[in-house]
Protein backbone atom coordinates (compact mmCIF):
# COMPACT_ATOMS: atom_id res chain seq x y z
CA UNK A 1 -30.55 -10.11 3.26
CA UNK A 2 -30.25 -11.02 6.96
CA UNK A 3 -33.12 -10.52 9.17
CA UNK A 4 -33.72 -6.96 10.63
CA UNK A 5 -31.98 -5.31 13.95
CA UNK A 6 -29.80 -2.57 14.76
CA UNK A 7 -26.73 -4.79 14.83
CA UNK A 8 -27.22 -6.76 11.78
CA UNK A 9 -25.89 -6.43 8.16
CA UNK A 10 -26.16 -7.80 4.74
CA UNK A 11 -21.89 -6.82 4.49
CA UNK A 12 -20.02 -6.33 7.61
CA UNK A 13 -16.07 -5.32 6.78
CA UNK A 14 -13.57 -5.53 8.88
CA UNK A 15 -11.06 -2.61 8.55
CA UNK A 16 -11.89 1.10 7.61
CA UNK A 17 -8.18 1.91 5.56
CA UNK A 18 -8.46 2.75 2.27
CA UNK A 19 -9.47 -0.52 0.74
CA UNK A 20 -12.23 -1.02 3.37
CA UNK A 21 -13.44 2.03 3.00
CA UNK A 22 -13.41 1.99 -0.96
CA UNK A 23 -15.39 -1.50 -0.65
CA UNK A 24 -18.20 -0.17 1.39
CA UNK A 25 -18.64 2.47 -0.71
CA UNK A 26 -18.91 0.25 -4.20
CA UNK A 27 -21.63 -1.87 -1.76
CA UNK A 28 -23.13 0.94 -0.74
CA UNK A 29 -23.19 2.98 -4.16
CA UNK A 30 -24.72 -0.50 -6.07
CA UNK A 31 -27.53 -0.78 -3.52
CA UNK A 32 -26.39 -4.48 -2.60
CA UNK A 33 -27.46 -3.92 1.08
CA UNK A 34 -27.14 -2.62 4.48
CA UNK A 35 -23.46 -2.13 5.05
CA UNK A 36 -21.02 -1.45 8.01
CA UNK A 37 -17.44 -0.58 8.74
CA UNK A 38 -15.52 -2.02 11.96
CA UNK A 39 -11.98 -0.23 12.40
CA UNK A 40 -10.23 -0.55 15.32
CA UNK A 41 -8.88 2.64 15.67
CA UNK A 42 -10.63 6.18 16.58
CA UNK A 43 -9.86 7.99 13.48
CA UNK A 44 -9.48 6.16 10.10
CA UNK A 45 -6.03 6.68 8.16
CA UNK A 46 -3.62 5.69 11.61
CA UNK A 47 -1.68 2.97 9.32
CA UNK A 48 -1.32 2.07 6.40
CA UNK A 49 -3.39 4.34 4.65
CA UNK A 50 -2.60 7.02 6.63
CA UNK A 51 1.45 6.20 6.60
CA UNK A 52 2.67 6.41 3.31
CA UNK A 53 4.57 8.74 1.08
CA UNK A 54 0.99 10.07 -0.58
CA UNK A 55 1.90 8.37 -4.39
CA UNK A 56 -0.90 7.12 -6.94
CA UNK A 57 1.05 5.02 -8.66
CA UNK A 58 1.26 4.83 -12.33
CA UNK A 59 1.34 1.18 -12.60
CA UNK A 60 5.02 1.12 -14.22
CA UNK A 61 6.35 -1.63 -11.63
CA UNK A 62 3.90 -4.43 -12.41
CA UNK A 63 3.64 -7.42 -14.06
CA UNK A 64 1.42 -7.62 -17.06
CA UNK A 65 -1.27 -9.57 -16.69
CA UNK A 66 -1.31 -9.39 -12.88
CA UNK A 67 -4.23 -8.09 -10.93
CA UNK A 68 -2.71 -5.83 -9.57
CA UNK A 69 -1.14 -3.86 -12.84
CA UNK A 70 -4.57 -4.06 -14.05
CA UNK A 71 -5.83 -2.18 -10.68
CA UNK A 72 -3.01 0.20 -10.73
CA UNK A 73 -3.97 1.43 -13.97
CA UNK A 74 -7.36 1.74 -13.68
CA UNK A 75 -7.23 2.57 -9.96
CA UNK A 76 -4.73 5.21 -10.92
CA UNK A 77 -7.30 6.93 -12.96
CA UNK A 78 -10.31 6.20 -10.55
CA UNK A 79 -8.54 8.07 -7.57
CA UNK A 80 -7.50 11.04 -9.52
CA UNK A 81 -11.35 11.40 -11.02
CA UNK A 82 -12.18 11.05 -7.38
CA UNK A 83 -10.41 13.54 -5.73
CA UNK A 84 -10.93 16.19 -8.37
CA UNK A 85 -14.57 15.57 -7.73
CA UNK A 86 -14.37 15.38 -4.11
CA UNK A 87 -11.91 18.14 -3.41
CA UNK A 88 -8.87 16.33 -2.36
CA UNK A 89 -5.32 17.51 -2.85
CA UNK A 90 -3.79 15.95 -5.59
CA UNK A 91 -1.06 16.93 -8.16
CA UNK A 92 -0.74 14.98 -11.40
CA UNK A 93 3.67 15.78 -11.45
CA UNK A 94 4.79 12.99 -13.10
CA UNK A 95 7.09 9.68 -12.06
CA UNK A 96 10.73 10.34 -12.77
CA UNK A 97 12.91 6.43 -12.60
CA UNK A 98 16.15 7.22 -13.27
CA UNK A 99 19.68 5.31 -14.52
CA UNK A 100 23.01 6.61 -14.08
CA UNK A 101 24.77 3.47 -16.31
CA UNK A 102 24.07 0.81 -18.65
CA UNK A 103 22.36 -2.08 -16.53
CA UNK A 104 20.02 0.32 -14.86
CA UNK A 105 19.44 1.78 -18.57
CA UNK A 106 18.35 -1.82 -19.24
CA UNK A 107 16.09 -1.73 -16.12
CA UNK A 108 14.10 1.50 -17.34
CA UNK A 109 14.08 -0.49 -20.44
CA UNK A 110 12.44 -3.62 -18.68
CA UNK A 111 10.02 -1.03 -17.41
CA UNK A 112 8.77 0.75 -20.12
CA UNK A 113 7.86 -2.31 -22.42
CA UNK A 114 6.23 -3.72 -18.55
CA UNK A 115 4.08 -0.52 -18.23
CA UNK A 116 3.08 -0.42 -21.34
CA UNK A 117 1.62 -3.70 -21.86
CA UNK A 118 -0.18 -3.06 -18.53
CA UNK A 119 -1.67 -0.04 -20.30
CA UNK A 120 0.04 2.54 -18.83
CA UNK A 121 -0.01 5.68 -21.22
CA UNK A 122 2.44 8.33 -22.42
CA UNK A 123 5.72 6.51 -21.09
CA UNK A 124 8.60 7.46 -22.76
CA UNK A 125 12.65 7.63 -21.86
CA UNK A 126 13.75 10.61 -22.04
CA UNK A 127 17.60 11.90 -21.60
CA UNK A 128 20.22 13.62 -19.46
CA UNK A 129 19.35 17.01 -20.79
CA UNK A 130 15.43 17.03 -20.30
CA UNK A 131 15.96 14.91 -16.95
CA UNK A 132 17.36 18.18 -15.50
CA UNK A 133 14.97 20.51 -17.31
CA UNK A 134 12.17 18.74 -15.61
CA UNK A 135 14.49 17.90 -12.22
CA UNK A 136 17.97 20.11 -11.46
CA UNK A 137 18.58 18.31 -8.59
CA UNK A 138 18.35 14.78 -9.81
CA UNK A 139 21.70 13.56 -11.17
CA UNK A 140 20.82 10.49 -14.07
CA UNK A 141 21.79 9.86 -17.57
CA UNK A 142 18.39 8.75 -18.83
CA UNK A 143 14.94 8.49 -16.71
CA UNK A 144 11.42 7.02 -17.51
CA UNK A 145 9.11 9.27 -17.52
CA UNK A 146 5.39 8.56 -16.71
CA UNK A 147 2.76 11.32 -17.13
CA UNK A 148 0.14 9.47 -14.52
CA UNK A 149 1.44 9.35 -11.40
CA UNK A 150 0.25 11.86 -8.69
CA UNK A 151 0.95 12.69 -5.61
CA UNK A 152 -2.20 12.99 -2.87
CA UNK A 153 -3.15 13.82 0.72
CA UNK A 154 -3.43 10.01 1.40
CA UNK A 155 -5.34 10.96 5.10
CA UNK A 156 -8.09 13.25 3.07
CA UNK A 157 -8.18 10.76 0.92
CA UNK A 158 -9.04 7.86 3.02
CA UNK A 159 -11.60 10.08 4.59
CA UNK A 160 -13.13 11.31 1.39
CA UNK A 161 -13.75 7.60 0.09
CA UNK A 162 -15.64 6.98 3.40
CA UNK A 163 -17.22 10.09 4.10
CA UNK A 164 -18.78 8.92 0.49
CA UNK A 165 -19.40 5.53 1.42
CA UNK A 166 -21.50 7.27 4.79
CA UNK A 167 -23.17 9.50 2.16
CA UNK A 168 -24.52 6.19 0.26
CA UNK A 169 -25.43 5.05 3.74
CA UNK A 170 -22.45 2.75 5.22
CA UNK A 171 -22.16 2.67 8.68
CA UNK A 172 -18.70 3.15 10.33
CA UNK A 173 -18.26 2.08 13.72
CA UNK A 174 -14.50 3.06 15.52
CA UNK A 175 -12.81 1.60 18.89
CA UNK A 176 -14.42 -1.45 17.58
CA UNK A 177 -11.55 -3.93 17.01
CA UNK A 178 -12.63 -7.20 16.57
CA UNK A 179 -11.51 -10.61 18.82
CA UNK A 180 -13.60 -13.29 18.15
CA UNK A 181 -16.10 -14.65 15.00
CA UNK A 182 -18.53 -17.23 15.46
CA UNK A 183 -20.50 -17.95 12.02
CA UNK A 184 -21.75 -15.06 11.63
CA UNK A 185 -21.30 -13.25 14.76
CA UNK A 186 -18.81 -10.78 14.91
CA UNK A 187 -17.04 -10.23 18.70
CA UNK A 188 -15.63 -6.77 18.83
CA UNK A 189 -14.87 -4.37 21.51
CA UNK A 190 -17.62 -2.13 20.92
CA UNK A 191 -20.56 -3.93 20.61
CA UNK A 192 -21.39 -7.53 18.68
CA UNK A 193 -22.22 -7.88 15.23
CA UNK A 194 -24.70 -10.54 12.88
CA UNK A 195 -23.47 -10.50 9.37
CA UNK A 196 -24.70 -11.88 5.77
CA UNK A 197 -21.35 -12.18 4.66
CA UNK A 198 -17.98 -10.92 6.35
CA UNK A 199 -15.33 -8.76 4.37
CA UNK A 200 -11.58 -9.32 5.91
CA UNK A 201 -9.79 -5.55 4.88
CA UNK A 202 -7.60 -5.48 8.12
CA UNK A 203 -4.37 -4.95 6.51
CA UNK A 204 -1.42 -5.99 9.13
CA UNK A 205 -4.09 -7.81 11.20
CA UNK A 206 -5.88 -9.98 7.61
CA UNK A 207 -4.28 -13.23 8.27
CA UNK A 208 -5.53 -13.13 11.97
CA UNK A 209 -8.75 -12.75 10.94
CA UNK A 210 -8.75 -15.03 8.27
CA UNK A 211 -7.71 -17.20 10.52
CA UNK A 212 -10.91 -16.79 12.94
CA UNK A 213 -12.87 -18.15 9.73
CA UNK A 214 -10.55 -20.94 8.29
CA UNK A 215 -9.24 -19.07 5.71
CA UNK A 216 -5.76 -17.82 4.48
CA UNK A 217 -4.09 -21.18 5.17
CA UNK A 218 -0.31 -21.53 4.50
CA UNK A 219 -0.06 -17.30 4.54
CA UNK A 220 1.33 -15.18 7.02
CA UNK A 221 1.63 -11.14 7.00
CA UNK A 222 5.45 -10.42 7.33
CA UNK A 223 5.62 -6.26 8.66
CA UNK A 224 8.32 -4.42 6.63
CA UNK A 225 8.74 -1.01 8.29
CA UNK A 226 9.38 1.71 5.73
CA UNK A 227 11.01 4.99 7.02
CA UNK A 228 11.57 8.51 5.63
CA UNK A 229 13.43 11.77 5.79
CA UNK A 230 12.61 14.90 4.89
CA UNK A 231 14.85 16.73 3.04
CA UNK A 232 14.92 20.71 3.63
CA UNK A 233 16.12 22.89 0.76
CA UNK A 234 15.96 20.26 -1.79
CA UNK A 235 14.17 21.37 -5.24
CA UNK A 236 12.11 18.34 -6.67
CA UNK A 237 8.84 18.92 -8.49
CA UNK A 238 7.23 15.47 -8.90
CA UNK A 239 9.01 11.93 -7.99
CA UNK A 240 12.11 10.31 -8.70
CA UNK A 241 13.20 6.90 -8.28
CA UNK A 242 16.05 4.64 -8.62
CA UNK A 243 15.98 1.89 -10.97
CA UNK A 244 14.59 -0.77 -8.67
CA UNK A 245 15.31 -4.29 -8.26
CA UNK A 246 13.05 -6.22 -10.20
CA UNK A 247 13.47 -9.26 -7.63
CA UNK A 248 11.80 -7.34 -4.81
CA UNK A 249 8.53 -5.90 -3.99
CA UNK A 250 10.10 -3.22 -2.97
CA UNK A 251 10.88 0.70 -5.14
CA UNK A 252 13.70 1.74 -2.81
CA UNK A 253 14.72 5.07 -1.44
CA UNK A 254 13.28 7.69 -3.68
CA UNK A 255 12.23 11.50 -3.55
CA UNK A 256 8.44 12.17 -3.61
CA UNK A 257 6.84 15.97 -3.47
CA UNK A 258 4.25 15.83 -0.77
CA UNK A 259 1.34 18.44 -1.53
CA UNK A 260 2.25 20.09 1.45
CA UNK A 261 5.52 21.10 -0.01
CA UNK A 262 7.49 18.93 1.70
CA UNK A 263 10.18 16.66 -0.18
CA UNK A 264 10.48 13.01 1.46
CA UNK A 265 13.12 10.36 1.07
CA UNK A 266 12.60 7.08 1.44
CA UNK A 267 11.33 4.37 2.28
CA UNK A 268 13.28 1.42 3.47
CA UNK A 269 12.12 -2.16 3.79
CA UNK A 270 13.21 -3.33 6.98
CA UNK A 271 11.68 -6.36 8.78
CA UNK A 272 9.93 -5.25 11.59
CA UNK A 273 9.33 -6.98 14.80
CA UNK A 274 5.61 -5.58 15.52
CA UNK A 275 2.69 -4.81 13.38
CA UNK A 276 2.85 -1.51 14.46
CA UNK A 277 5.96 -0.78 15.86
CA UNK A 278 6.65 2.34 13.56
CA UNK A 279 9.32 3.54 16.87
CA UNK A 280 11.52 0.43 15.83
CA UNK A 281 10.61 -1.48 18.99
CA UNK A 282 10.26 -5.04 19.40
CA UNK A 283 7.21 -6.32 20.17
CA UNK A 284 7.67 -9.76 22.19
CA UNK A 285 4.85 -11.68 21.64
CA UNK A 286 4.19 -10.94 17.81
CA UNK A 287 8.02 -11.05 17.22
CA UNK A 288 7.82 -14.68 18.83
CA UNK A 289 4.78 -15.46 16.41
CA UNK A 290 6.81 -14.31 13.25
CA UNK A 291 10.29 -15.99 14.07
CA UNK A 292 8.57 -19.43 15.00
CA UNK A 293 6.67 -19.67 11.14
CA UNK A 294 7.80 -21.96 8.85
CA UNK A 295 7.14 -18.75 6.34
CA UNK A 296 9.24 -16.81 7.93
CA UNK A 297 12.51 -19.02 8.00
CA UNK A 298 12.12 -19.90 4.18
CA UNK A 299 12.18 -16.57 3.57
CA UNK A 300 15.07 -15.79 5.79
CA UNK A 301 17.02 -18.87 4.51
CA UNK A 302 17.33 -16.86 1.18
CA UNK A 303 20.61 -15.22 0.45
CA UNK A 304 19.08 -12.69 -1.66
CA UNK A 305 16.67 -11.73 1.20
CA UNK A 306 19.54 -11.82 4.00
CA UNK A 307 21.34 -8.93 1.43
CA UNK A 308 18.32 -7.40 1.36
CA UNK A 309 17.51 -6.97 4.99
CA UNK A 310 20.95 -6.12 5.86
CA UNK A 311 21.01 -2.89 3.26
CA UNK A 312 18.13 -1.96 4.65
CA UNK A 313 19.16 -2.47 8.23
CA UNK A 314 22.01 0.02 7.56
CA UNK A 315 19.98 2.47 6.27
CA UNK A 316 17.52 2.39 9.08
CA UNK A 317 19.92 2.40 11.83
CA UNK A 318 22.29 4.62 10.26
CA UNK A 319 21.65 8.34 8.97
CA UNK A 320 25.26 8.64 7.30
CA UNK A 321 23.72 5.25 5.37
CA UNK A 322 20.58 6.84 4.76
CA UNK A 323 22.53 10.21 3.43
CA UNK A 324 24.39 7.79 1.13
CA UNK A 325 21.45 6.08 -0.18
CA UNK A 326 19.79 10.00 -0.87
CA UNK A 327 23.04 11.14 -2.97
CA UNK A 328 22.60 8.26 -5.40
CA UNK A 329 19.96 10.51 -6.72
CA UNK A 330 21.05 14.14 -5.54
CA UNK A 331 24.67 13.63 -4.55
CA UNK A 332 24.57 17.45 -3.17
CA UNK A 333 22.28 17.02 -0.18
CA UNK A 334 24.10 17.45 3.21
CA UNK A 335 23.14 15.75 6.39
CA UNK A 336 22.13 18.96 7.54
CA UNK A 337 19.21 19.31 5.86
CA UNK A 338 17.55 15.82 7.00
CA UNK A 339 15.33 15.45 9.43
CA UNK A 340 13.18 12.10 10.53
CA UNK A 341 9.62 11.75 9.14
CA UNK A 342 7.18 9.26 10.05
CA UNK A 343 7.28 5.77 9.31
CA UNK A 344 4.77 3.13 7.80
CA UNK A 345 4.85 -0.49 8.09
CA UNK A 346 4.21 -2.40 4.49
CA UNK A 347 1.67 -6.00 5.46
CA UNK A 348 3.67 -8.05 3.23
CA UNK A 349 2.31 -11.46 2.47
CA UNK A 350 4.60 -14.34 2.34
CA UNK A 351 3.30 -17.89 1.67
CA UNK A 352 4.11 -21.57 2.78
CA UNK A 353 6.90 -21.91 0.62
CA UNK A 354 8.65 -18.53 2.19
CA UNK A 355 7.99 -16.21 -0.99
CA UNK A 356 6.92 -12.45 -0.65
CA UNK A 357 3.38 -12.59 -2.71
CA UNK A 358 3.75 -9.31 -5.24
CA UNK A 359 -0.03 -9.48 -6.36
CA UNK A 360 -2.94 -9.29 -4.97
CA UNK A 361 -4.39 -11.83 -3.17
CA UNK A 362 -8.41 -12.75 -2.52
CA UNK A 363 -9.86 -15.87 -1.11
CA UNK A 364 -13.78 -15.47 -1.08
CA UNK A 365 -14.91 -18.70 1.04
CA UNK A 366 -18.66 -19.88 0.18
CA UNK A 367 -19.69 -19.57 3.65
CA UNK A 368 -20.37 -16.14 3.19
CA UNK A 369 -16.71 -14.29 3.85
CA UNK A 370 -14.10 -12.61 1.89
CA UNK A 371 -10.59 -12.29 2.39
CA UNK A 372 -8.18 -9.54 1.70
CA UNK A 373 -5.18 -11.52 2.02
CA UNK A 374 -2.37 -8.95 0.17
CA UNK A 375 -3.34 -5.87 -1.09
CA UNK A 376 0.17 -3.90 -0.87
CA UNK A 377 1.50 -1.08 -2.74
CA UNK A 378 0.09 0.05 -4.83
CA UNK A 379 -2.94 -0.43 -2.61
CA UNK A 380 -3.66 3.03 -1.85
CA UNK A 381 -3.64 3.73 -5.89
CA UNK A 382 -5.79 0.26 -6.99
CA UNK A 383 -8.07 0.75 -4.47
CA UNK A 384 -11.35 2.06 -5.91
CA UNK A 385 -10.85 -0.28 -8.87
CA UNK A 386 -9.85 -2.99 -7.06
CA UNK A 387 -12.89 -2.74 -4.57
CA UNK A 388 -15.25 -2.44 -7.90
CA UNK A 389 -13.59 -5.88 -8.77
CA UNK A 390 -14.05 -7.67 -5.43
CA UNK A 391 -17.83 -6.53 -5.18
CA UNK A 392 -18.17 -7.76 -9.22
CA UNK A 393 -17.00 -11.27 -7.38
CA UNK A 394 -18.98 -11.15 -4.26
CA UNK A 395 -22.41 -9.79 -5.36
CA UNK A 396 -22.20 -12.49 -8.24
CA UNK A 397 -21.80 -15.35 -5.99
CA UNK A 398 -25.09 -17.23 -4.66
């Protein structure tokens, strides 16, 4: 415990999205200590957590044996318990991945036997005829079909999981972003801070930090902005997704069901030049910081990422692109009834050796800090799992 005062904590974390949020509460809930929440912002849910197309994942898309397909599945199950208890929209509809010819057949394929040696339950394939049963306007000969996935309020839900952290007695302090650590002295703009031990959740911003406290050497958070339509008129009752490529982090353009009513497309996976430039701009200084890392020209020297960037750069700066991307899965929808949506931007890790990470990634440092180095999609879905995990680690250690 560290000694008493207004300003001091046994567990200080950094970052109030959903994965900060969900760790203060599993502190909190166990009785570990006195616990507060720094977040930047005035409201929680402004990024990441706030700016995404509302999905609990199944858990379909990851690799067995990862950490994160086993916090996908169990996270999965976690947040939909939650919000039933708590009140939060949610709709269990279903995950649609459809093929329209053999090699993406072999793809659903590839994901079945992966989800189901993650644990996922009730998969199945199922064909053209009950494909448009279940969705008329989805055009497929053959789709996966996963009974877990839901579809959420991802804002209520952020605010839920830390209204419930509050409840347990965390303390969340906004407009306090942080700029300096020294030991255990935490700089931010609202007031300073003396911590036992320091959890990094700061999403776009976790390598900075880390970097405050000699951690996440050799990694670098590459922004991918992801951008959506909505679609007006379109019928779609749960979501549908195109066979993905398995090389990628990334599901592709899909159609999700938004408990507001509102059908989405998207997102893309463009690079973005600013941690928070959802508006497309460039942002000199961090776009200066990203091009001059040795991460970031290994991963440009790739030819497979160069292909991908460039599809996604037509879709992002192209509507007609976009509309041709949509009627891969509904080849009726008219550029009429598309309108922009918000964006998100994905904190993508990418290590020394220019690779995207695709699991999650934790460096807890014996000095007394933790790191949240990668902690992507499904992030929103693993989250109250995955904090359960990273407290298991941290209340453990001496």
């Amino acid at each position: 415990m560290v000694a008493g005062g207004e300003n001091n904590y046994d567990y200080l974390i950094i970052g109030g999205g959903i994965v900060g949020s969900s760790i203060a509460r599993e502190l909190a809930a166990r009785g570990a200590g006195s616990v507060a929440v720094l977040d930047k912002e005035p409201r929680l849910g402004l990024h990441a957590s706030g700016r995404n197309s509302g999905v609990l994942h199944s858990g379909i898309n990851q690799k067995p044996g990862s950490l994160k397909a086993r916090m996908a599945v169990e996270g999965n199950r976690f947040a939909r318990e939650f919000c039933k208890e708590h009140n939060v929209r949610m709709q269990e509809c279903g995950t649609l991945v459809v093929s329209r010819n053999e090699r993406e057949l072999a793809v659903l394929n590839t994901l079945l036997e992966m989800g189901k040696a993650a644990g996922v339950e009730g998969l199945r394939i199922i064909g053209r005829d009950e494909l448009s049963e279940r969705e008329p306007s989805a055009v497929g000969d053959n789709a996966l079909l996963s009974p877990n996935g839901a579809i959420v309020d991802s804002e209520a839900f952020v605010r839920a999981v830390a209204g419930d952290a509050q409840a347990k007695g965390a303390r969340f302090v906004m407009n306090a972003e942080v700029t300096a650590i020294r030991e255990r002295t935490v700089i931010s703009k609202a007031e300073n801070f003396e911590a036992g031990h320091v959890i990094n959740c700061a999403g776009l911003y976790s390598d900075r930090i880390a970097a405050m406290m000699g951690a996440g050497k050799g990694c670098r958070i590459i922004p991918f902005r992801g951008e959506y339509m909505e679609i007006t008129g379109l019928p779609v009752n749960s979501m549908i997704y195109q066979a993905p490529d398995l090389r990628y982090p990334f599901l592709g353009v899909h159609f999700t069901r938004t408990v507001d009513g509102r059908v989405l497309a998207g997102p893309t996976a463009m690079l973005s030049f600013g941690r928070e430039a959802y508006d497309k701009r460039i942002v000199p200084g961090e776009s200066i910081g990203m091009i001059a890392s040795v991460n970031f020209w290994r991963l440009v020297l790739s030819g497979e990422f160069l292909r991908l960037v460039w599809h996604n750069g037509k879709i992002s700066f192209s509507d007609r692109a976009f509309l041709a991307e949509i009627r891969t899965l509904a080849p009726d929808v008219e550029m009429s009834r598309l309108k922009p949506y918000r964006s998100g931007i994905r904190a993508q890790m990418v290590d020394r050796r220019g690779r995207m990470v695709n699991d999650m990634v934790v460096e807890y440092l014996p000095a007394g800090s933790t790191h949240i180095l990668n902690a992507v999609s499904p992030g929103m879905t693993a989250a109250l799992a995955f904090a359960a995990h990273v407290v298991d680690r941290i209340v453990a250690s001496p």
